[in-house]
N, C-alpha and C. Protein backbone atom coordinates (compact mmCIF):
# COMPACT_ATOMS: atom_id res chain seq x y z
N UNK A 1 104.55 115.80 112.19
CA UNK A 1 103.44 115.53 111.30
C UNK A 1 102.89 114.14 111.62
N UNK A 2 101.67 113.89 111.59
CA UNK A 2 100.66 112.53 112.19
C UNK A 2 100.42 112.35 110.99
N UNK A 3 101.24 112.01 110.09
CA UNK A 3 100.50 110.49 108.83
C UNK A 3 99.96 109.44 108.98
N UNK A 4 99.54 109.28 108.09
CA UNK A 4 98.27 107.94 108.43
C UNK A 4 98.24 107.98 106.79
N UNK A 5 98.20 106.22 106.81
CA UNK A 5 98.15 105.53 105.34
C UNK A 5 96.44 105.32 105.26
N UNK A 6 95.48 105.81 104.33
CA UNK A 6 94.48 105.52 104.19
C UNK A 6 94.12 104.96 102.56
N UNK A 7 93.73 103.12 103.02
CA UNK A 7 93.77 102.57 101.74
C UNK A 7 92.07 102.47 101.29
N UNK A 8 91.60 102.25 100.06
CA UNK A 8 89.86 102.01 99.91
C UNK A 8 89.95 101.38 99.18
N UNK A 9 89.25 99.95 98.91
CA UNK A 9 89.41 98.64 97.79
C UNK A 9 87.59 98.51 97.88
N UNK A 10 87.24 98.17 96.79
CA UNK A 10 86.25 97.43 96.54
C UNK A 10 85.64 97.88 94.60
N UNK A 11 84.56 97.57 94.09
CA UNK A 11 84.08 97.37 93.23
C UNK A 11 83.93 99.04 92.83
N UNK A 12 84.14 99.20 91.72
CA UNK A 12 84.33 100.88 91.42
C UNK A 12 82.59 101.20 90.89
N UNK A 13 82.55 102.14 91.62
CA UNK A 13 81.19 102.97 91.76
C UNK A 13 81.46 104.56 91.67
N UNK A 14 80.78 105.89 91.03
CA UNK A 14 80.18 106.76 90.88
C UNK A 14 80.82 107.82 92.58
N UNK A 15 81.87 108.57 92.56
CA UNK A 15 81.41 109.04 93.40
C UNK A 15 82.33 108.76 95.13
N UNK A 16 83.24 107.57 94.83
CA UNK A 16 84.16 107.03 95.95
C UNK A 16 84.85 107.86 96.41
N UNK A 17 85.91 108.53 95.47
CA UNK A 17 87.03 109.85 95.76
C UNK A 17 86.23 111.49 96.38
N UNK A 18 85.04 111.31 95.77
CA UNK A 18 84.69 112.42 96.11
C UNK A 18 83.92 111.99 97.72
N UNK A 19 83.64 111.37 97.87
CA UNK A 19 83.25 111.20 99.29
C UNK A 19 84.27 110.71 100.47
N UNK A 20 85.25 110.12 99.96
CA UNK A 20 86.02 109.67 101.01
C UNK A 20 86.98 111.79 101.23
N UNK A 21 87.43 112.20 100.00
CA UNK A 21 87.90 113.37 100.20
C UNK A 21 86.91 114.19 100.24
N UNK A 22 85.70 114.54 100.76
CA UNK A 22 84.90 115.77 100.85
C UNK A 22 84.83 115.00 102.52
N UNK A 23 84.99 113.50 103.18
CA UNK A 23 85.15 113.72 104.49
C UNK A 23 86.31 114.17 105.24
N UNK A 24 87.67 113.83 104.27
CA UNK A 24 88.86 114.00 105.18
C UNK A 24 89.13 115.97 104.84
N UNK A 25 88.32 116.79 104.00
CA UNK A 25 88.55 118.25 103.57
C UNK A 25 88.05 118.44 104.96
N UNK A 26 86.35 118.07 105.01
CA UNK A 26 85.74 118.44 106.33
C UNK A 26 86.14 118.39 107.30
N UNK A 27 87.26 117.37 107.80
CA UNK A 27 87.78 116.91 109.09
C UNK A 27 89.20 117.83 109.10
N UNK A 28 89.68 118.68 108.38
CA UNK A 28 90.84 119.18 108.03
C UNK A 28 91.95 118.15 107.80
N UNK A 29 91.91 117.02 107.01
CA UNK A 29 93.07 116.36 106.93
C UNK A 29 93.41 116.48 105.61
N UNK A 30 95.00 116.70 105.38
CA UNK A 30 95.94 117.55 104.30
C UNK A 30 96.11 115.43 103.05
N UNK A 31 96.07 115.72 102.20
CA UNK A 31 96.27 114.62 101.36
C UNK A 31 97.76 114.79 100.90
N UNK A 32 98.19 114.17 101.26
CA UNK A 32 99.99 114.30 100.41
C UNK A 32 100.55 113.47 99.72
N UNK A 33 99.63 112.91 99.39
CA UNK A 33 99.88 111.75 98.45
C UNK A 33 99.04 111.03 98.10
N UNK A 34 98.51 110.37 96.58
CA UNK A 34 97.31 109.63 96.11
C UNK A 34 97.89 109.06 95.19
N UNK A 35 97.22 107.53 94.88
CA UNK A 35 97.45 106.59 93.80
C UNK A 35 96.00 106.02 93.86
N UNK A 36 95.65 106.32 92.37
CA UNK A 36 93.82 105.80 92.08
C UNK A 36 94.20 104.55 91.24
N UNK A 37 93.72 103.72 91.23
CA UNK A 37 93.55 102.22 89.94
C UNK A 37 92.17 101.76 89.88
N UNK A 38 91.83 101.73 88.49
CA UNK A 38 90.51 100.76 88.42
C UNK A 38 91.03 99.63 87.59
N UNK A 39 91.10 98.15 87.89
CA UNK A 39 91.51 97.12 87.23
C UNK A 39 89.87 96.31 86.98
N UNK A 40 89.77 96.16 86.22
CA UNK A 40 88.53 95.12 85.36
C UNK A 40 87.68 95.42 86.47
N UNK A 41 87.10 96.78 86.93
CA UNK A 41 86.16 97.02 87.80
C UNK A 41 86.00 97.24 89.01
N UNK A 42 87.55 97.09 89.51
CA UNK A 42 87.78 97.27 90.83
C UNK A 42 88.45 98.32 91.31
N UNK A 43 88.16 99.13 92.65
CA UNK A 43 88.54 100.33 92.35
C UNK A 43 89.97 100.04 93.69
N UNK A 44 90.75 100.69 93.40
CA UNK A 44 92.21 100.86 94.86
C UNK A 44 92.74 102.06 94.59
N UNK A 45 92.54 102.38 95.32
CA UNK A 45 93.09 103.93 96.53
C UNK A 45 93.55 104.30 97.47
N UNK A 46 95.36 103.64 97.76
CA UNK A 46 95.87 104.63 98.67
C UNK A 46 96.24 105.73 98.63
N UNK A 47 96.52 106.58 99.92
CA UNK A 47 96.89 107.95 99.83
C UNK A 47 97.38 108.00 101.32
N UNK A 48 98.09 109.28 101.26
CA UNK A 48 99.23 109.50 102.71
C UNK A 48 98.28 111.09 102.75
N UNK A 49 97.99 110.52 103.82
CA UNK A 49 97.88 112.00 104.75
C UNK A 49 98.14 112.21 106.07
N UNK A 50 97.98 113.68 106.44
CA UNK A 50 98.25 114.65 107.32
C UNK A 50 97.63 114.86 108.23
N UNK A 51 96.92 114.31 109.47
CA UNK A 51 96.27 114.48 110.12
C UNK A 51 96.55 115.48 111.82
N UNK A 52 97.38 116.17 111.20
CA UNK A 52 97.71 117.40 112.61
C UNK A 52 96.83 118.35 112.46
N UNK A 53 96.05 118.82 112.01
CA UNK A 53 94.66 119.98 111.99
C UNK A 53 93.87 119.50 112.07
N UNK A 54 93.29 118.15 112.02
CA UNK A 54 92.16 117.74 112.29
C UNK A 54 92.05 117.48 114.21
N UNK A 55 90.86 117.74 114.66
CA UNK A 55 90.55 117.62 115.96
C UNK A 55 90.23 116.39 116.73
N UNK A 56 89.81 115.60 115.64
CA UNK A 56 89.36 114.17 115.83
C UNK A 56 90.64 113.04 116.31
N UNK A 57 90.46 112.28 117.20
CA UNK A 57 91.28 111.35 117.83
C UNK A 57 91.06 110.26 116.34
N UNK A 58 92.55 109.69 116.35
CA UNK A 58 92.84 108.55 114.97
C UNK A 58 91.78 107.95 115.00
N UNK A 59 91.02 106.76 116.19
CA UNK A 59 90.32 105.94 116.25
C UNK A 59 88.70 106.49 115.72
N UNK A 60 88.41 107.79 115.62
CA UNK A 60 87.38 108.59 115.46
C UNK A 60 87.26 108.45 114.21
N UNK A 61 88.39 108.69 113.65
CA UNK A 61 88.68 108.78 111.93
C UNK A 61 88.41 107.61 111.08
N UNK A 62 88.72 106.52 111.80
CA UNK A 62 89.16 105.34 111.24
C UNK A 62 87.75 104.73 111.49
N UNK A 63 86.46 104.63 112.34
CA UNK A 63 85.44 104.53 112.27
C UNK A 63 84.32 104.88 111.85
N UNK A 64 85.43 106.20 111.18
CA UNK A 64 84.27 107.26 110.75
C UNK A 64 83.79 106.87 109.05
N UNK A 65 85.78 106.47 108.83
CA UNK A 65 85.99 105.91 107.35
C UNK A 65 85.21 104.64 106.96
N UNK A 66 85.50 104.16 107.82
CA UNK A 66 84.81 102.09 107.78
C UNK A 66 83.21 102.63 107.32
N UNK A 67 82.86 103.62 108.07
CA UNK A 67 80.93 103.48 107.59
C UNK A 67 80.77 104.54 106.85
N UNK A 68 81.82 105.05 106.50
CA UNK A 68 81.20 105.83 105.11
C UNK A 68 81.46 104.55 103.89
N UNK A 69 82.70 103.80 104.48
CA UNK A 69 82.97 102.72 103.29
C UNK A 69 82.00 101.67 102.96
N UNK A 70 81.21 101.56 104.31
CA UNK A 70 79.84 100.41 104.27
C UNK A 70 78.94 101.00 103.21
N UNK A 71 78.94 102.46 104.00
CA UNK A 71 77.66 102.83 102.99
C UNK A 71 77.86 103.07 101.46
N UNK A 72 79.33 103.33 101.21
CA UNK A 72 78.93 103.26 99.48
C UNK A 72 79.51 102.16 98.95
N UNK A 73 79.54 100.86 99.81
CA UNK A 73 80.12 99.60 99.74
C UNK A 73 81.81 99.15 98.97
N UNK A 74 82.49 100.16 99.78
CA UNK A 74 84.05 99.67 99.77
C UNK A 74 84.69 99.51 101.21
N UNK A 75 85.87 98.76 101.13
CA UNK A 75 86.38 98.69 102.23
C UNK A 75 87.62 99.58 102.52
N UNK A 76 87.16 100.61 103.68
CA UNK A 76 88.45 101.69 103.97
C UNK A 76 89.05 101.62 105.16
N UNK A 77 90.33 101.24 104.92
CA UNK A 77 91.46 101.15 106.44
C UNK A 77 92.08 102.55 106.64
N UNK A 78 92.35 102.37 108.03
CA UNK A 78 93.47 103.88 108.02
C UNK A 78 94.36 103.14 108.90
N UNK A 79 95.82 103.49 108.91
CA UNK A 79 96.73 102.79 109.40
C UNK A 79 97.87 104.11 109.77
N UNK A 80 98.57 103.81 111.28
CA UNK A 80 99.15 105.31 111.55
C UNK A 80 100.50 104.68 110.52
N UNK A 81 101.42 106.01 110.45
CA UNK A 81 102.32 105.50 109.41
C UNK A 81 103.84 104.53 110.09
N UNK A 82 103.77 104.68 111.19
CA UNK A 82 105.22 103.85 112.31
C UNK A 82 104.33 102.38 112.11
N UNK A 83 103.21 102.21 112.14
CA UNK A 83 102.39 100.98 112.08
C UNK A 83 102.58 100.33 111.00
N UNK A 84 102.61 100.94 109.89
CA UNK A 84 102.43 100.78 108.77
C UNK A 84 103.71 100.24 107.77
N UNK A 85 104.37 100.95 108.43
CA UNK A 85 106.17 100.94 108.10
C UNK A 85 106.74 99.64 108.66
N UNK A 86 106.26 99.30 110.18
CA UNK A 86 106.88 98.08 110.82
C UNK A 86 106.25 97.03 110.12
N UNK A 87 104.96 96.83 109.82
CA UNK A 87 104.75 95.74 109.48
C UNK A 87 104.95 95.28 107.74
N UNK A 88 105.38 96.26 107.17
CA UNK A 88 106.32 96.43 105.40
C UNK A 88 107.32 96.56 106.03
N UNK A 89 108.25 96.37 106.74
CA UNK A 89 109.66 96.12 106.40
C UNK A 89 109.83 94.53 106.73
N UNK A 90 111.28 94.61 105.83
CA UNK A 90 111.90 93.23 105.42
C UNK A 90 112.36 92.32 106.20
């Protein structure tokens, strides 16, 4: 399984969850995990997904995320999960 940590931070707006997940449905990537927070206006969203059915190379994904994040003005990383793990441990 190809996990990938995909985090989205910025100012909570109308519409974030449904666009970041109506791109990763389209791309076939499986969500297996989500944590939503809005703190005094700010929105954070990681989630673990599944990216073995999707066709798209990681780097495809992860550029694809950044300018959907421009355009509804949040900032979205994707990080593979061995990446992600080395640089959180102790």
């Amino acid at each position: 399984m190809k996990k990938t940590i995909i985090t989205v931070v910025g100012k909570d707006t109308v519409g974030i969850i449904a666009k970041v997940c109506t791109y990763l449905a389209n791309n076939r990537i499986n969500i297996l995990d989500i944590s939503q927070t809005i703190v005094q206006g700010y929105f954070n969203m990681m989630m673990i997904v599944d990216m073995n059915d999707s066709s798209k190379p990681f780097g495809d994904i992860a550029d694809e995320l950044d300018q959907i994040g421009d355009e509804i003005g949040v900032v979205i990383r994707c990080q593979r999960e061995d990446i992600f793990n080395s640089m959180h441990r102790v």
